[in-house]
Protein backbone atom coordinates (compact mmCIF):
# COMPACT_ATOMS: atom_id res chain seq x y z
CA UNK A 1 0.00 0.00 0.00
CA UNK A 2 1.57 3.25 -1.02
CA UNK A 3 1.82 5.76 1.56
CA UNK A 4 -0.50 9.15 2.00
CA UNK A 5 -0.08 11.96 4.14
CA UNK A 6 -2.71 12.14 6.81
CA UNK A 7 -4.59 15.67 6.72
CA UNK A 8 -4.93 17.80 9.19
CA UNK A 9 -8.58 16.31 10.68
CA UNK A 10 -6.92 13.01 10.99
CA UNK A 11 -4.08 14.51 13.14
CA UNK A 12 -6.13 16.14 15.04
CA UNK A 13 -8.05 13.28 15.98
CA UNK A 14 -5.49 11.23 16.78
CA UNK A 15 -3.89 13.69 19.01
CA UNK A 16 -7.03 14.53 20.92
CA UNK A 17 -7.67 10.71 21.18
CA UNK A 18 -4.14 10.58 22.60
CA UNK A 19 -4.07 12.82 25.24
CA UNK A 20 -7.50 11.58 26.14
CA UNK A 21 -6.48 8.04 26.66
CA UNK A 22 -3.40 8.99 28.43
CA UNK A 23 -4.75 12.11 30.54
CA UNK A 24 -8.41 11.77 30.82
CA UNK A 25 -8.70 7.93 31.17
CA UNK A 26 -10.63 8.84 28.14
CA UNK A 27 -13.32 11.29 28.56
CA UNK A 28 -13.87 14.01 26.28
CA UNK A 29 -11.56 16.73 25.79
CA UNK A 30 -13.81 19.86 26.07
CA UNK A 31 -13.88 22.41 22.71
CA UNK A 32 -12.64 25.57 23.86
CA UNK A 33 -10.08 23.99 26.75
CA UNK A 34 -6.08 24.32 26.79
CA UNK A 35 -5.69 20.43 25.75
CA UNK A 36 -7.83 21.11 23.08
CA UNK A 37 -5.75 24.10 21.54
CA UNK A 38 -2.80 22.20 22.67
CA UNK A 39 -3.59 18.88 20.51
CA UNK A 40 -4.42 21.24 17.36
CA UNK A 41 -1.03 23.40 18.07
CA UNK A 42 0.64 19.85 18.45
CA UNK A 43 -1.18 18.60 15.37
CA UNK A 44 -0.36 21.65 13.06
CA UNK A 45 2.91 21.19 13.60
CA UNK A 46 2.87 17.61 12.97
CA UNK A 47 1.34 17.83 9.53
CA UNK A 48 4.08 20.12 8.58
CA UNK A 49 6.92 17.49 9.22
CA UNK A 50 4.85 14.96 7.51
CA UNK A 51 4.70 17.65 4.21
CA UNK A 52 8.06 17.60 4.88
CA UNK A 53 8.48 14.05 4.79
CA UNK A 54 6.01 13.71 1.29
CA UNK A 55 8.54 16.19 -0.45
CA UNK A 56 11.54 14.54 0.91
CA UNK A 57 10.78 11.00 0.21
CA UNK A 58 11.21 11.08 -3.93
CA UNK A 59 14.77 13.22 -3.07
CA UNK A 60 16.21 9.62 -2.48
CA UNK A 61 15.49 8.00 -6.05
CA UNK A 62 16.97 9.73 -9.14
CA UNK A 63 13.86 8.99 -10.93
CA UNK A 64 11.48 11.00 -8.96
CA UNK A 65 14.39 13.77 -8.03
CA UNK A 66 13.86 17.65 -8.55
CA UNK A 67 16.72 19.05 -10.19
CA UNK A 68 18.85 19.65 -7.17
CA UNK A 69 19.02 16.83 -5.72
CA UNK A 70 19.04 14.62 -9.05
CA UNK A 71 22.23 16.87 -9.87
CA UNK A 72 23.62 15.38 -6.31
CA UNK A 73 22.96 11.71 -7.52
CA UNK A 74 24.62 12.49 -11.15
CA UNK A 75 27.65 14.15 -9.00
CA UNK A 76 27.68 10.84 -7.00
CA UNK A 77 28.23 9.36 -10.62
CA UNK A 78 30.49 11.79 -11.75
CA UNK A 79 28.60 13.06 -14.33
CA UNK A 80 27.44 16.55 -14.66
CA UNK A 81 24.57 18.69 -16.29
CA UNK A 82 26.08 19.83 -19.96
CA UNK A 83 26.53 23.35 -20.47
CA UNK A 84 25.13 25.58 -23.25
CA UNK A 85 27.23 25.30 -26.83
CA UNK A 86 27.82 27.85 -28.94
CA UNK A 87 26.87 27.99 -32.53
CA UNK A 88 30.15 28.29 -34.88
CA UNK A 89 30.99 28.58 -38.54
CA UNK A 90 31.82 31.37 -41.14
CA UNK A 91 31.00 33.97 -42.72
CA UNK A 92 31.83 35.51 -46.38
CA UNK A 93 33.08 39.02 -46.11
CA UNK A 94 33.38 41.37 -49.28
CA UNK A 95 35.21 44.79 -49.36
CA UNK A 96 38.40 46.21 -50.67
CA UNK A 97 41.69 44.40 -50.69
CA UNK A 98 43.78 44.80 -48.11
CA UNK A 99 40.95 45.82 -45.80
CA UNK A 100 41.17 43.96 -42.05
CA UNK A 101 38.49 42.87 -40.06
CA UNK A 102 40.31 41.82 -36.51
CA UNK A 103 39.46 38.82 -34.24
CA UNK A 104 36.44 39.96 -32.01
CA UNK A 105 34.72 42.31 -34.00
CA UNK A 106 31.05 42.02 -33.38
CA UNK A 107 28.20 40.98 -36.41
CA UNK A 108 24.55 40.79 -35.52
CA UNK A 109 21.88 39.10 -37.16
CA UNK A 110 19.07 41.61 -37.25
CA UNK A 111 16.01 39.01 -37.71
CA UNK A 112 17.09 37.32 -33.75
CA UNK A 113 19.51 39.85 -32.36
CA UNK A 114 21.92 37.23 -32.36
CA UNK A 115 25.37 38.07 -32.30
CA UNK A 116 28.71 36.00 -33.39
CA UNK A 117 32.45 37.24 -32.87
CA UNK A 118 35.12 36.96 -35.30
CA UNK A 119 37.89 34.19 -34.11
CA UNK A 120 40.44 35.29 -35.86
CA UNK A 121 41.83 38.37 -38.16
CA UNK A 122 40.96 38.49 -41.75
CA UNK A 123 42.15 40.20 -44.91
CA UNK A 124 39.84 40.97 -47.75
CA UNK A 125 41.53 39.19 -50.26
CA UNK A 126 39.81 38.86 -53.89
CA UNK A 127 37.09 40.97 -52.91
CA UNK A 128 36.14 38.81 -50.26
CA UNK A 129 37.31 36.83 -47.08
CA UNK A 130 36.19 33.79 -45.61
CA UNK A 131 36.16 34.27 -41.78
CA UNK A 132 35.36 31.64 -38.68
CA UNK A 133 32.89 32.84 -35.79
CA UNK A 134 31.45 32.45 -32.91
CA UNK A 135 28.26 32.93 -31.39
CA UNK A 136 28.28 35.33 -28.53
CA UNK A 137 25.34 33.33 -26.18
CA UNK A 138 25.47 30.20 -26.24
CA UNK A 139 22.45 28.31 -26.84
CA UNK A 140 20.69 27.06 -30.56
CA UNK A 141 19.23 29.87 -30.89
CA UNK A 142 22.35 30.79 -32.11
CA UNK A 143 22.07 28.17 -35.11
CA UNK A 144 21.21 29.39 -38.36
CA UNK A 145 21.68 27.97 -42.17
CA UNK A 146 23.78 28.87 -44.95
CA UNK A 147 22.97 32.24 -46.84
CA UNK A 148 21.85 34.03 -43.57
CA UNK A 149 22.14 37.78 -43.87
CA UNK A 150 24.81 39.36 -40.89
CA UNK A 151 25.50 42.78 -40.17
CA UNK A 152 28.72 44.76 -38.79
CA UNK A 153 27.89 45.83 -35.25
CA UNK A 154 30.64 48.62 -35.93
CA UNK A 155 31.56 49.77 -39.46
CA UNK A 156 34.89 48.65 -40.83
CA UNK A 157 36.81 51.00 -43.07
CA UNK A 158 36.88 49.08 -46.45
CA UNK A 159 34.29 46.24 -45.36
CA UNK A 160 30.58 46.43 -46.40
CA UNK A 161 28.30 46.21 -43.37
CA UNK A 162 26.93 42.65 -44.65
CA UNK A 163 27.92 39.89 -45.03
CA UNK A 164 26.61 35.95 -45.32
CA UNK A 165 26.59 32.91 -43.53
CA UNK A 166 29.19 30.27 -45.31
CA UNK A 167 28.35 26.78 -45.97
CA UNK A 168 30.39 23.79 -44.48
CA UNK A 169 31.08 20.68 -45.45
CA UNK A 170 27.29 20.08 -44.70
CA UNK A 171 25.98 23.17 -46.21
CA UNK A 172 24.64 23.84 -42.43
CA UNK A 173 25.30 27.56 -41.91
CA UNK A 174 26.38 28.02 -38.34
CA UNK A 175 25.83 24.39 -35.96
CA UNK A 176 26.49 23.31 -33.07
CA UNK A 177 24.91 25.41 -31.26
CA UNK A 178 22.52 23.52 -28.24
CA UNK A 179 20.86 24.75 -24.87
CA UNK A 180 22.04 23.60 -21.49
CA UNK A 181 20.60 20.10 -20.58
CA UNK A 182 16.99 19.52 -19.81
CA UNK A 183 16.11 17.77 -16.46
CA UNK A 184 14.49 14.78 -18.43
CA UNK A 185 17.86 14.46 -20.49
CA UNK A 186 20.32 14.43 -17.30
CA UNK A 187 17.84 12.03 -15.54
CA UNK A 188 18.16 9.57 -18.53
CA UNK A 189 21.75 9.52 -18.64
CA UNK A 190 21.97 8.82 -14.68
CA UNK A 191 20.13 6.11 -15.22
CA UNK A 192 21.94 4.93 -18.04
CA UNK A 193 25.20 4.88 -15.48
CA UNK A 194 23.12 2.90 -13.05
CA UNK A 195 22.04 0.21 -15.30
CA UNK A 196 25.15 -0.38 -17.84
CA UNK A 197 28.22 0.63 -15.85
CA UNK A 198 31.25 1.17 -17.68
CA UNK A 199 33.29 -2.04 -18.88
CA UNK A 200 36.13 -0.70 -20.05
CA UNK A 201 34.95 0.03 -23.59
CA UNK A 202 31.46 -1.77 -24.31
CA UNK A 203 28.89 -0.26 -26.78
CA UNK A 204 27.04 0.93 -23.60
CA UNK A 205 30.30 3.12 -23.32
CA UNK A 206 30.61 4.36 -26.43
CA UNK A 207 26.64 5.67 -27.13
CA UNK A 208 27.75 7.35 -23.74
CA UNK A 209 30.42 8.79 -24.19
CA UNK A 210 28.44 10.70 -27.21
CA UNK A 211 25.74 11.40 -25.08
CA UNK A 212 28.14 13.55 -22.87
CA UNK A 213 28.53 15.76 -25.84
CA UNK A 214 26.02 18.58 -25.55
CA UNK A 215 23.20 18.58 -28.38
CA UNK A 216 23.80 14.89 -29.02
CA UNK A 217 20.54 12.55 -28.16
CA UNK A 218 20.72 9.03 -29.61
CA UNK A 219 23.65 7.23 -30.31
CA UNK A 220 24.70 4.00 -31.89
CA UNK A 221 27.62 1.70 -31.59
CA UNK A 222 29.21 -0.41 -34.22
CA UNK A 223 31.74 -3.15 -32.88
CA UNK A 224 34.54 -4.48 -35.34
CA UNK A 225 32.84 -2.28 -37.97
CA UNK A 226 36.62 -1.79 -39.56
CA UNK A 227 37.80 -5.05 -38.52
CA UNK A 228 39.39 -6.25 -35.34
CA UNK A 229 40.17 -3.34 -32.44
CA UNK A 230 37.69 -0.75 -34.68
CA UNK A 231 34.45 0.73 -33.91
CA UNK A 232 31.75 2.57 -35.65
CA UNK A 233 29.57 5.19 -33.85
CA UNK A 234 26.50 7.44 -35.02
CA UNK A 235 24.33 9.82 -33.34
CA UNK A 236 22.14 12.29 -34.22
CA UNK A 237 20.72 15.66 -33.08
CA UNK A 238 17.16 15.78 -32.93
CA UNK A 239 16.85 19.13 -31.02
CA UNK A 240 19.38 20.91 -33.25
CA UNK A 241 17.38 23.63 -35.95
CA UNK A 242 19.61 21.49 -38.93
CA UNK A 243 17.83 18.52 -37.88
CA UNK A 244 18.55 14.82 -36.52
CA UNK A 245 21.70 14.55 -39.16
CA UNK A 246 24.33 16.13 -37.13
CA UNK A 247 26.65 18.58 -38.67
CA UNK A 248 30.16 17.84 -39.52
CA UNK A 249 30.97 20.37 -36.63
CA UNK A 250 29.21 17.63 -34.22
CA UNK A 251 30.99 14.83 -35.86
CA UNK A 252 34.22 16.38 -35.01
CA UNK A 253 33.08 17.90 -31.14
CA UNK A 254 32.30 14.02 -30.79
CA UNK A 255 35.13 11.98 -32.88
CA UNK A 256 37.29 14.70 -30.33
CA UNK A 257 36.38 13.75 -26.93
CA UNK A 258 35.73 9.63 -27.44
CA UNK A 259 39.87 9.76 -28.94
CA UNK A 260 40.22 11.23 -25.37
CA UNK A 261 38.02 8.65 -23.33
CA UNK A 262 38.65 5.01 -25.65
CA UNK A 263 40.46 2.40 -24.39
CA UNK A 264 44.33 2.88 -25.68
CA UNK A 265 44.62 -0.32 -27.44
CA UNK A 266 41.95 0.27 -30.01
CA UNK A 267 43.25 0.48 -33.80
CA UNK A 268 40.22 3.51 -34.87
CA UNK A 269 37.00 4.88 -33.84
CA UNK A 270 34.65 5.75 -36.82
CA UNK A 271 32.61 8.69 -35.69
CA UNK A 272 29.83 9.40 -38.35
CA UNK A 273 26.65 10.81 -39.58
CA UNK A 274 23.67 8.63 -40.05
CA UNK A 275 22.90 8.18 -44.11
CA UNK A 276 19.14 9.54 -44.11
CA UNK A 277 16.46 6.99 -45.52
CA UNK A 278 13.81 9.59 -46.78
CA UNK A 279 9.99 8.23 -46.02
CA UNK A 280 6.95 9.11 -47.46
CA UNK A 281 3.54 8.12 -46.11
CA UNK A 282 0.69 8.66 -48.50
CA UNK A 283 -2.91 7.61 -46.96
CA UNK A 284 -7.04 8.31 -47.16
CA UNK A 285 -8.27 9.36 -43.91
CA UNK A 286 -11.96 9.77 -42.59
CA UNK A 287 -12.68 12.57 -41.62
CA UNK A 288 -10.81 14.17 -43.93
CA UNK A 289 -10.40 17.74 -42.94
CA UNK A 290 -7.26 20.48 -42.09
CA UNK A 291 -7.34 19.20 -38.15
CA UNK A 292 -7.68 15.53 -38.83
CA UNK A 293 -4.64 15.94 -41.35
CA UNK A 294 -2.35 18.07 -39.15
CA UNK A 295 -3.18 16.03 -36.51
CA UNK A 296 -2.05 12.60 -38.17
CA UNK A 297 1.21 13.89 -39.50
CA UNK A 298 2.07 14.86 -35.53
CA UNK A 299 1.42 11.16 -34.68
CA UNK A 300 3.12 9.65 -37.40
CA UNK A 301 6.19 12.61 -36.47
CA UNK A 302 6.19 11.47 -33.10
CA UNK A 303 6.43 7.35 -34.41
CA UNK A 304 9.29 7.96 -36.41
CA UNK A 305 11.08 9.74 -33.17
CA UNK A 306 10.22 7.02 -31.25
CA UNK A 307 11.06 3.66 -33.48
CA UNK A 308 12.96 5.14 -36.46
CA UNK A 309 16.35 3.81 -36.05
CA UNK A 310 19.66 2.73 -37.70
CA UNK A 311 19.37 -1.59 -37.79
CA UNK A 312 15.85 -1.12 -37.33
CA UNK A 313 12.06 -2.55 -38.18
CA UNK A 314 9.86 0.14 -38.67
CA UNK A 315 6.73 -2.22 -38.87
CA UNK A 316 4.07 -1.06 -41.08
CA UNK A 317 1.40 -1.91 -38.53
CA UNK A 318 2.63 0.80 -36.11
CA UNK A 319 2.13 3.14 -38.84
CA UNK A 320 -1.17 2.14 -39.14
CA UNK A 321 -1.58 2.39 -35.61
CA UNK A 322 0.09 5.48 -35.27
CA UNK A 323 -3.03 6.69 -37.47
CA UNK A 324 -5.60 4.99 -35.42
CA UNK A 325 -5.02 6.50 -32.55
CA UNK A 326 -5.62 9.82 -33.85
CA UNK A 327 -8.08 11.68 -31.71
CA UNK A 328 -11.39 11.45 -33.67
CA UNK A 329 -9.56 9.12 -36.40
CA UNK A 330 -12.78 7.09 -37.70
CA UNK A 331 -11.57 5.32 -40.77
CA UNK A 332 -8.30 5.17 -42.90
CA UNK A 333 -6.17 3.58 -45.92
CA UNK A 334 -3.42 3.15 -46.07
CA UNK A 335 -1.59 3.80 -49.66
CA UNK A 336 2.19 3.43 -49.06
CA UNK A 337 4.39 2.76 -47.86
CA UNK A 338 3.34 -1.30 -48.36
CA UNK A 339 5.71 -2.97 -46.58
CA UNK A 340 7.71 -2.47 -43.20
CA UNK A 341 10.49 -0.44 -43.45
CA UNK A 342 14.09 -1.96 -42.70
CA UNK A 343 17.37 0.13 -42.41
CA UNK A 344 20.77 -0.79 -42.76
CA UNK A 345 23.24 0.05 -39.94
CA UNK A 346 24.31 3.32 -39.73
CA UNK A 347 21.01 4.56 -42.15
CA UNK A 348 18.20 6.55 -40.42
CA UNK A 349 14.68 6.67 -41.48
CA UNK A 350 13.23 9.94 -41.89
CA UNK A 351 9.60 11.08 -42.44
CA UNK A 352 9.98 14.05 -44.97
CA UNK A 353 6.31 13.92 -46.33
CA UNK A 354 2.53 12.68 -45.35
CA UNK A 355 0.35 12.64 -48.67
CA UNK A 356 -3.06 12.56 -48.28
CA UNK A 357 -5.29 11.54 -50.93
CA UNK A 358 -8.92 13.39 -50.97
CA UNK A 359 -12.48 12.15 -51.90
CA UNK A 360 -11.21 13.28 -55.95
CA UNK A 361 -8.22 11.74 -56.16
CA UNK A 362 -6.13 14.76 -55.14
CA UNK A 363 -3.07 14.64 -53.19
CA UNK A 364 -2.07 17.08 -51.02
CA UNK A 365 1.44 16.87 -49.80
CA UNK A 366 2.21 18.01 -45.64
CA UNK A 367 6.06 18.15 -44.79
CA UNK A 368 6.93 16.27 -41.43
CA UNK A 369 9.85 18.80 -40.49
CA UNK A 370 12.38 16.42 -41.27
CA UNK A 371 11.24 14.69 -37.65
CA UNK A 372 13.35 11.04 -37.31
């Protein structure tokens, strides 16, 4: 029997019934006497350790924790809440030749009041200069793609006041930018400790060790993926504005700190992006209107976050579940896909589209946001 705090009557009551067994040889404790204010002074303050008590009793497990005390247990552990990142990249500067614009000078983008910091000095070279920043606050708010529109904070003599966000190696803009951990994200990974301890370099270890990354939230390990002493490990991003595929600025924050954590003797550690499996689910619904639709292509989103995974079933009957359990859902059919959908390791499915097919035959298209 689970255990509930006794209100106030019930205190009461008992303390009254106490002092009359004990004083009285149990007669009645009159209303408006001193044991009578005494037992509901005494009772009043009892109920207040037993509040106590109700708040202090899900303190001890790291499942039911608040956040200071479930910060304690992940100390215990060693592990700590990540910090904020900061969104990095370049930018494409154009102005006369010769023109510098020196490490730390301020650009601002005017649509979030964002604002990045050059690393380093650059020379207008060729009418233009490629130059790495920083984001100011850390945080993804400070992500933003390729082609984004900048501004000088301060004018520089020989610069133009705008400039352009560059595109990487994954045409991403500025990445890597992520917020400081969630309580539900630092509970899971204390968890994780408690149930798979390290072992010296198990797969356990590994999705770990790329969970400790901030921004990072599901991993993947690979044994022997090169051969003998080799390993293979993907993640992705789901939180990150880019999307689940990580940026090649992720890859490398990750590939960095597992060469500093990996057991010595190991021959390579593959640190890689997931190979997106684009998915498109085309279906009849009934009733077919705007809500019904938008409403369906946030359960089938959340499916493919749940169950869409590298060496994974997605079955095609949890797609047609995922359907059914729309609120007010009545009837569907579903068109495509046909059959269940298997990936290959290191290959994640990814819903771009829901088609929905009216009464007339036309289709009408919905993007899923990219959600995995």
């Amino acid at each position: 029997m689970s255990w509930e705090r006794p209100t106030i009557k019930t205190l009461v009551s008992r303390v009254n019934g106490d002092i009359s067994a004990r004083l009285l040889d149990g007669g009645t404790i009159l209303t408006r006497s001193v044991l009578a204010v005494l037992a509901k002074v005494w009772a009043g303050a009892c109920h207040g350790m037993y509040g106590f008590f109700a708040w202090l009793f899900p303190q001890v497990f790291v499942d039911t924790a608040e956040a200071e005390f479930m910060e304690r247990w992940a100390a215990v552990w060693n592990i700590t809440r990540l910090d904020a990142s900061s969104a990095v990249g370049s930018v494409v500067l154009t102005g006369n030749n010769g023109a510098i614009v020196t490490a730390g000078t301020l650009l601002i983008n005017n649509a979030t009041q964002q604002q990045y910091s050059l690393d380093a000095d650059a020379t207008i070279a060729s009418g233009q200069a490629v130059a790495a920043i920083t984001a100011v606050t850390a945080g993804a708010a400070g992500n933003c793609v390729a082609g984004t529109e900048l501004s000088l904070v301060a004018p520089v003599s020989g610069v133009l006041s705008t400039c352009t966000v560059n595109a990487d190696s994954n045409a991403a803009g500025l990445s890597g930018g992520a917020d400081v951990e969630t309580d539900d994200s630092l509970r899971a990974r204390v968890l994780v400790r408690l149930r798979t301890p390290p072992r010296g370099g198990s797969a356990a270890d590994y999705i770990a060790w790329a969970k400790s990354i901030s921004g990072v939230t599901r991993a993947w390990c690979y044994p022997l993926m090169m051969g003998p002493g080799t390993v293979g490990l993907c993640f992705v991003t789901d939180n990150a504005t880019t999307g689940p595929i990580p940026t090649q600025t992720m890859v490398d924050r990750v590939a960095a700190y597992v060469e500093t954590v990996r057991p010595a003797a190991m021959e390579g550690v593959d640190v890689f992006a997931p190979t997106p499996l684009e998915n498109t689910v085309r279906l009849k619904i009934t009733p077919d209107t705007a809500t019904m639709r938008a409403a369906v292509v946030k359960e089938l989103a959340d499916l493919w976050a749940r169950e869409a995974e590298p060496s994974a079933t997605l079955y095609l009957s949890h797609i047609r579940e995922a359907v059914s359990l729309t609120a007010s859902e009545l009837d569907h059919t579903l068109i495509s896909p046909t059959v269940d959908i298997v990936a290959d390791a290191g290959v994640l499915p990814m819903l771009q589209a829901v088609e929905f097919v009216a009464s007339d035959g036309t289709v009408t298209s919905y993007p899923a946001g990219g959600a995995a």
